[in-house]
C-alpha atoms as a PDB file:
ATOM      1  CA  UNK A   1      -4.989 -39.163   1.490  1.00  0.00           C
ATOM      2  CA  UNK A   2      -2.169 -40.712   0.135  1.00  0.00           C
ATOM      3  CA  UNK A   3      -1.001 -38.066  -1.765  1.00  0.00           C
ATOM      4  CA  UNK A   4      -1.455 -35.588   1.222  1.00  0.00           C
ATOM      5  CA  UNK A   5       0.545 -37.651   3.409  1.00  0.00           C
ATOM      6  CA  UNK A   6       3.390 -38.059   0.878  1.00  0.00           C
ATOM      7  CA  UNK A   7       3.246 -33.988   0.336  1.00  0.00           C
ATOM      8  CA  UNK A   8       3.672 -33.049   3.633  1.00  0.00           C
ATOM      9  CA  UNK A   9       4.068 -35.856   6.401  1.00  0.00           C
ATOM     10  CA  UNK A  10       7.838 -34.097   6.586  1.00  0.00           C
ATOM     11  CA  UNK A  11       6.390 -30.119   7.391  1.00  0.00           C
ATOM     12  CA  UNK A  12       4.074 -31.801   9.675  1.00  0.00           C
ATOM     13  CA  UNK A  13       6.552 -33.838  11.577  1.00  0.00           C
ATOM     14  CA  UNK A  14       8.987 -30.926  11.280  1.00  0.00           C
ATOM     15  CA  UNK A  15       6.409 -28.923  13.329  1.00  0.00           C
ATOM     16  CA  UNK A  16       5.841 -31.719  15.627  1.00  0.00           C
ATOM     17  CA  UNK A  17       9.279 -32.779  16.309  1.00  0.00           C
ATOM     18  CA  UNK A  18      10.245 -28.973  16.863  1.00  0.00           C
ATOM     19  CA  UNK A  19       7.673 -28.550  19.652  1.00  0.00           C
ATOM     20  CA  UNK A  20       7.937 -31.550  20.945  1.00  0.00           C
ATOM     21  CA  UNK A  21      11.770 -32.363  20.771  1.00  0.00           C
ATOM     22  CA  UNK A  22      10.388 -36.330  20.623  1.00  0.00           C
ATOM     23  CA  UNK A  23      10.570 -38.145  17.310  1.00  0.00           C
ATOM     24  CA  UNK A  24       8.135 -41.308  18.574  1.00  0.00           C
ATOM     25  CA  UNK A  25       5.828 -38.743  20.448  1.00  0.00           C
ATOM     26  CA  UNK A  26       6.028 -36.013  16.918  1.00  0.00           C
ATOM     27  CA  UNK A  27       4.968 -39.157  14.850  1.00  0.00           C
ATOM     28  CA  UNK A  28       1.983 -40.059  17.087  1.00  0.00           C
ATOM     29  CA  UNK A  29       1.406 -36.612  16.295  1.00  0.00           C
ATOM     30  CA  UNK A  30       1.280 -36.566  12.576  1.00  0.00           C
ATOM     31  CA  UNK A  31      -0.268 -39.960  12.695  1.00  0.00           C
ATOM     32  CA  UNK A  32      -3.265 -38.369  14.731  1.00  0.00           C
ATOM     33  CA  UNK A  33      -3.441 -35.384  12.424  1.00  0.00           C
ATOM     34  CA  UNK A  34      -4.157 -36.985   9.552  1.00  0.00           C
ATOM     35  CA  UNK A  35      -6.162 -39.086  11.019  1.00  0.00           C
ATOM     36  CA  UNK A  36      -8.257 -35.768  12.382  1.00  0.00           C
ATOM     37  CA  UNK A  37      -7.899 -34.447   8.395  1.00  0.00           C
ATOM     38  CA  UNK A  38      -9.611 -38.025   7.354  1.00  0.00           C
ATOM     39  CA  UNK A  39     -12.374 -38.004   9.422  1.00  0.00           C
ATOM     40  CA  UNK A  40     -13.210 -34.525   8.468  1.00  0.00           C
ATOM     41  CA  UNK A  41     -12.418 -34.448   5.192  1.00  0.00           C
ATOM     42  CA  UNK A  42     -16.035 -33.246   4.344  1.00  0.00           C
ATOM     43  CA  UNK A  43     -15.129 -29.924   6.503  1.00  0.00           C
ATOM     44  CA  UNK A  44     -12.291 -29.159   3.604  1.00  0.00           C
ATOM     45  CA  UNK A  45     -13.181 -25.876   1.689  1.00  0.00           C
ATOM     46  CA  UNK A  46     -10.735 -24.716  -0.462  1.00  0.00           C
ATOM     47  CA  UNK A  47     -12.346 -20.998  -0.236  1.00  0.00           C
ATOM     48  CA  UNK A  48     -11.576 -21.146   3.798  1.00  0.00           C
ATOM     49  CA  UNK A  49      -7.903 -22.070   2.771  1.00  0.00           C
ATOM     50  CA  UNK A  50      -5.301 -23.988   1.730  1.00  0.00           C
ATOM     51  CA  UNK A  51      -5.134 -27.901   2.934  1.00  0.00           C
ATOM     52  CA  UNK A  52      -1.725 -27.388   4.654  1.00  0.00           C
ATOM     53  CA  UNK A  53      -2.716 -24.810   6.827  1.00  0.00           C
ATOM     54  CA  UNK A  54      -5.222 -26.625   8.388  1.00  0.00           C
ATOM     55  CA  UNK A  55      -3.230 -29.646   8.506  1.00  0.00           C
ATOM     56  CA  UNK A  56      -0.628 -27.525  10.377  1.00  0.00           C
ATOM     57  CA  UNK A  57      -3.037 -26.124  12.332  1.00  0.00           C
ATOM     58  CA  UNK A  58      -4.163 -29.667  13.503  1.00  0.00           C
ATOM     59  CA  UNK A  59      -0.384 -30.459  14.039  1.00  0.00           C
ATOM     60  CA  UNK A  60       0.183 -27.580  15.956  1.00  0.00           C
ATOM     61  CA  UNK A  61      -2.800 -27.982  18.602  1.00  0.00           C
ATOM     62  CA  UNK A  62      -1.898 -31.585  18.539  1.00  0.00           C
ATOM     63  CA  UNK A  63       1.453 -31.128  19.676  1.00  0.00           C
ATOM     64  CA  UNK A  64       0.701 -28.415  22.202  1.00  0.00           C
ATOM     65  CA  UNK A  65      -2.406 -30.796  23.720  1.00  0.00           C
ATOM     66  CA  UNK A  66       0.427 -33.225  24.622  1.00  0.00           C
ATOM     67  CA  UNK A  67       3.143 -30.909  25.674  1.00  0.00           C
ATOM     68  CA  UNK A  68       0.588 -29.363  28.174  1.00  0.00           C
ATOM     69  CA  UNK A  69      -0.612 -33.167  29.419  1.00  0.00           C
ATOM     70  CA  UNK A  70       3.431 -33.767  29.867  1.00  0.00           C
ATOM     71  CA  UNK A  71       3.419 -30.818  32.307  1.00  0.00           C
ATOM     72  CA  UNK A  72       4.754 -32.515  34.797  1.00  0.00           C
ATOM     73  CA  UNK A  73       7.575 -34.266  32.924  1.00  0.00           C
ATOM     74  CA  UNK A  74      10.823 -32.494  32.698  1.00  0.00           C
ATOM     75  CA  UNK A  75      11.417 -31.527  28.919  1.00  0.00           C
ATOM     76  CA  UNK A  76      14.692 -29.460  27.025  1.00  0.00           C
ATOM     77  CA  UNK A  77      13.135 -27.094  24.166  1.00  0.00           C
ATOM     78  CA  UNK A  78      15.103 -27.778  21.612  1.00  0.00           C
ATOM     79  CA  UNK A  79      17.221 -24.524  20.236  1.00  0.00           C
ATOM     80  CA  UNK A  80      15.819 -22.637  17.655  1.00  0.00           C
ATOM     81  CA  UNK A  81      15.994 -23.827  13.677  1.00  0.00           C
ATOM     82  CA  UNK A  82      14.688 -23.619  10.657  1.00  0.00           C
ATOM     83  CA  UNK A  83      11.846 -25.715  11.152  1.00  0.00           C
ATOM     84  CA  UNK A  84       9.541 -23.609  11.240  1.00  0.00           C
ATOM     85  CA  UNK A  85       6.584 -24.802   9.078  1.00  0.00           C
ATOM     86  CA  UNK A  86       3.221 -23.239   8.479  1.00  0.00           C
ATOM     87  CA  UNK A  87       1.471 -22.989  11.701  1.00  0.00           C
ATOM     88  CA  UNK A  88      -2.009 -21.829  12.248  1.00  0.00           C
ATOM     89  CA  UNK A  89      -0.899 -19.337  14.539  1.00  0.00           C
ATOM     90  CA  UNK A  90      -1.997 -15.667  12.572  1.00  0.00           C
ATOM     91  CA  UNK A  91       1.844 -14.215  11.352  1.00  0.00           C
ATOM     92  CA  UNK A  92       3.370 -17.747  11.205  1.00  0.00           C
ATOM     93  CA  UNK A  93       0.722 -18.867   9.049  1.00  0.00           C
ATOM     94  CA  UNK A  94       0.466 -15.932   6.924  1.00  0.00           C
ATOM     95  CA  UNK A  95       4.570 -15.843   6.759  1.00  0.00           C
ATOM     96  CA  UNK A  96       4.918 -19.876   6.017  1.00  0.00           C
ATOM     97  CA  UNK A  97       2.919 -19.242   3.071  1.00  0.00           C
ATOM     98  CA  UNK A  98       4.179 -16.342   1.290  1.00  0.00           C
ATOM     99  CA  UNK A  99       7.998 -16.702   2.589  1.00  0.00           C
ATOM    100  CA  UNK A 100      10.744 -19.083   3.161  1.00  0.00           C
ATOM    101  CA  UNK A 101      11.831 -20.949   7.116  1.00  0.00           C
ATOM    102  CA  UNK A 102      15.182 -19.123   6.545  1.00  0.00           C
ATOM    103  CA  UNK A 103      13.116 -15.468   6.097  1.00  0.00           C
ATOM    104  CA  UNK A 104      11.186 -16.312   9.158  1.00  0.00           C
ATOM    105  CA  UNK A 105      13.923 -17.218  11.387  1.00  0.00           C
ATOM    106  CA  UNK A 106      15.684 -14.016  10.617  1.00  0.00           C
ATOM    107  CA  UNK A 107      13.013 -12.152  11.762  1.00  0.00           C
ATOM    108  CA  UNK A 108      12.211 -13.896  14.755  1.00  0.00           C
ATOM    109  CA  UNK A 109      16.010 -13.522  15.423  1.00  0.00           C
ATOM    110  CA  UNK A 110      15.843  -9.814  14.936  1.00  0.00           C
ATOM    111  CA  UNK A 111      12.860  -9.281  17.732  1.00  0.00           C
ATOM    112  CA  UNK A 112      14.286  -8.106  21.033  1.00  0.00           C
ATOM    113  CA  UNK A 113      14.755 -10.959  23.552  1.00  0.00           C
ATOM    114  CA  UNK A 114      12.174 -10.506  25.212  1.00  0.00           C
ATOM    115  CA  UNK A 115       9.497 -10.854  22.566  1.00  0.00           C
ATOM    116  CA  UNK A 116      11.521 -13.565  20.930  1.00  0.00           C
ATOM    117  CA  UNK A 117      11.204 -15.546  23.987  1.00  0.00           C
ATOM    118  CA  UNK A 118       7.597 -15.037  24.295  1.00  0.00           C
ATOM    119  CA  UNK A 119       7.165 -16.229  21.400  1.00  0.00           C
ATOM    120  CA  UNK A 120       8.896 -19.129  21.114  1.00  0.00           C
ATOM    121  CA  UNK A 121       7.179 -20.078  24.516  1.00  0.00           C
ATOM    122  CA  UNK A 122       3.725 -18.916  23.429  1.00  0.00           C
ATOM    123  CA  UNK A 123       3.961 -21.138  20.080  1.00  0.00           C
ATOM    124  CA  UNK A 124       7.045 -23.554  20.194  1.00  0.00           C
ATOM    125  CA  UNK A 125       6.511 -24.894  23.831  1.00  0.00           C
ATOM    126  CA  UNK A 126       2.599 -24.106  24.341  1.00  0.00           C
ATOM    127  CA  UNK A 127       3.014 -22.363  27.439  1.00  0.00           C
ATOM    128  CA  UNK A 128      -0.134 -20.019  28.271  1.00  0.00           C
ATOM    129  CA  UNK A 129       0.268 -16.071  28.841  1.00  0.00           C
ATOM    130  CA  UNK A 130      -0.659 -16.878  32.162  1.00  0.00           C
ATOM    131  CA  UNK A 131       2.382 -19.573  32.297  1.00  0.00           C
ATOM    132  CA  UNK A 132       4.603 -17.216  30.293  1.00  0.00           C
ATOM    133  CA  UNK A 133       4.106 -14.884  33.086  1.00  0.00           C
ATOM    134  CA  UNK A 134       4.557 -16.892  36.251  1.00  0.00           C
ATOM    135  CA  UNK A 135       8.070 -18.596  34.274  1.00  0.00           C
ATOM    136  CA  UNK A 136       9.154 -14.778  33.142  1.00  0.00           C
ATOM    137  CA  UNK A 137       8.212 -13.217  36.868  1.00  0.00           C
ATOM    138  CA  UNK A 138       6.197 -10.553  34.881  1.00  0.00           C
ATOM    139  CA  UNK A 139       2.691  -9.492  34.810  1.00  0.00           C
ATOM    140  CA  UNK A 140       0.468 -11.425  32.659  1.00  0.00           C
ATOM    141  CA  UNK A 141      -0.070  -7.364  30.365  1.00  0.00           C
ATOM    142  CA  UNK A 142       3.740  -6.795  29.553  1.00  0.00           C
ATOM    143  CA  UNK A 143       3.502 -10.911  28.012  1.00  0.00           C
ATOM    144  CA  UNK A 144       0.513  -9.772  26.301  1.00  0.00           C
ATOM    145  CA  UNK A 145       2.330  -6.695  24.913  1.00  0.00           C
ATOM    146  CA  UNK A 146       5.543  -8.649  24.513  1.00  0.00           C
ATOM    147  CA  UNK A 147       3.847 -10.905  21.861  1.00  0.00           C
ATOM    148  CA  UNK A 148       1.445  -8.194  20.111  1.00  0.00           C
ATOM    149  CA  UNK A 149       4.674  -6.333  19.540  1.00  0.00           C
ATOM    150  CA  UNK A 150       6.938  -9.023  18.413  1.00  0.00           C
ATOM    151  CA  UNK A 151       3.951 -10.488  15.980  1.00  0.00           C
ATOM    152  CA  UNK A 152       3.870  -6.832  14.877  1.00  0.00           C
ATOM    153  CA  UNK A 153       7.527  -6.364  13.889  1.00  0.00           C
ATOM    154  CA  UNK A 154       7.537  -9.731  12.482  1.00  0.00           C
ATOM    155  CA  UNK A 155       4.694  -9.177  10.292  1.00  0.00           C
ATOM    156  CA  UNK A 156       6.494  -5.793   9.337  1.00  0.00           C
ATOM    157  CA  UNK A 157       9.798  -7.777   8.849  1.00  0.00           C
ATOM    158  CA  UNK A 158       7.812 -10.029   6.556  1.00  0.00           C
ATOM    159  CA  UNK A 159       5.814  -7.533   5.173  1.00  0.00           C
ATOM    160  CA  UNK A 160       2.680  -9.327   5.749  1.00  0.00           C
ATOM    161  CA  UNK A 161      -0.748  -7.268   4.882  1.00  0.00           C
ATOM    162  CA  UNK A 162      -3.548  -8.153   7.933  1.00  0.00           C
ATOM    163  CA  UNK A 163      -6.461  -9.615   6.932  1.00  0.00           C
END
């Protein structure tokens, strides 16, 4: 466990810390992850995947759980940078492992605004379609076709076979 932790306590706090824009509340984070990682250790098949994207994967829904039980505490997203760490969200995952954070930042740059933003609220604040929508004033389909499309053109960007 050691050895995990020293490997990648940075990617996961990276992860936290960019969704949560709190270094205390990003280390609770981490802290909890591994913990989650420890206690099911005997889940761990390396045929299912790699260690780090379920640990990043753990971060991730860690993170979001306490963004959304923050809801009503007021909160700056924090602008986008290169912190963007494997994730076990389907193209960010996929893209973490096969290219660099600079790679995937230039194609999230390159998606129209529109997707960008879904994105970035979809994964990066944990915001529901259904929230995306009400925030955006659109109906809850063009969200849902915002982020098929931009996960599209980023996985084309990337060049990033589906499974």
């Amino acid at each position: 466990m050691e050895t995990l932790y020293d490997r990648f306590s940075r990617q996961a706090f990276g992860l936290a810390y960019r969704i949560l824009g709190d270094g205390p509340s990003a280390e609770d984070v981490v802290q909890e992850a591994f913990l989650t990682i420890w206690r099911q250790a005997d889940r761990l098949d390396p045929a299912r995947g790699r260690v780090i994207s379920f640990l990043m994967t753990v971060v991730h829904h860690k993170a979001i759980d306490l963004l959304r039980s923050r809801r009503g505490q007021v909160t700056e997203p924090l602008p986008l940078n290169p912190i963007l760490a494997e994730q076990g969200a389907d193209v960010l995952e996929m893209a973490a492992r096969s290219m660099g954070r600079d790679a995937i930042r230039q194609a999230l740059q390159s998606l129209p605004e529109e997707q960008r933003n879904s994105i970035e609220m979809a994964y990066f604040q944990g915001l529901t379609h259904v929230e995306i929508a009400a925030a955006l004033g659109i109906p809850l389909g063009t969200v849902k076709s915002r982020l098929r499309l931009g996960l599209e053109k980023m996985r084309a960007a990337l060049r990033i076979r589906p499974d």
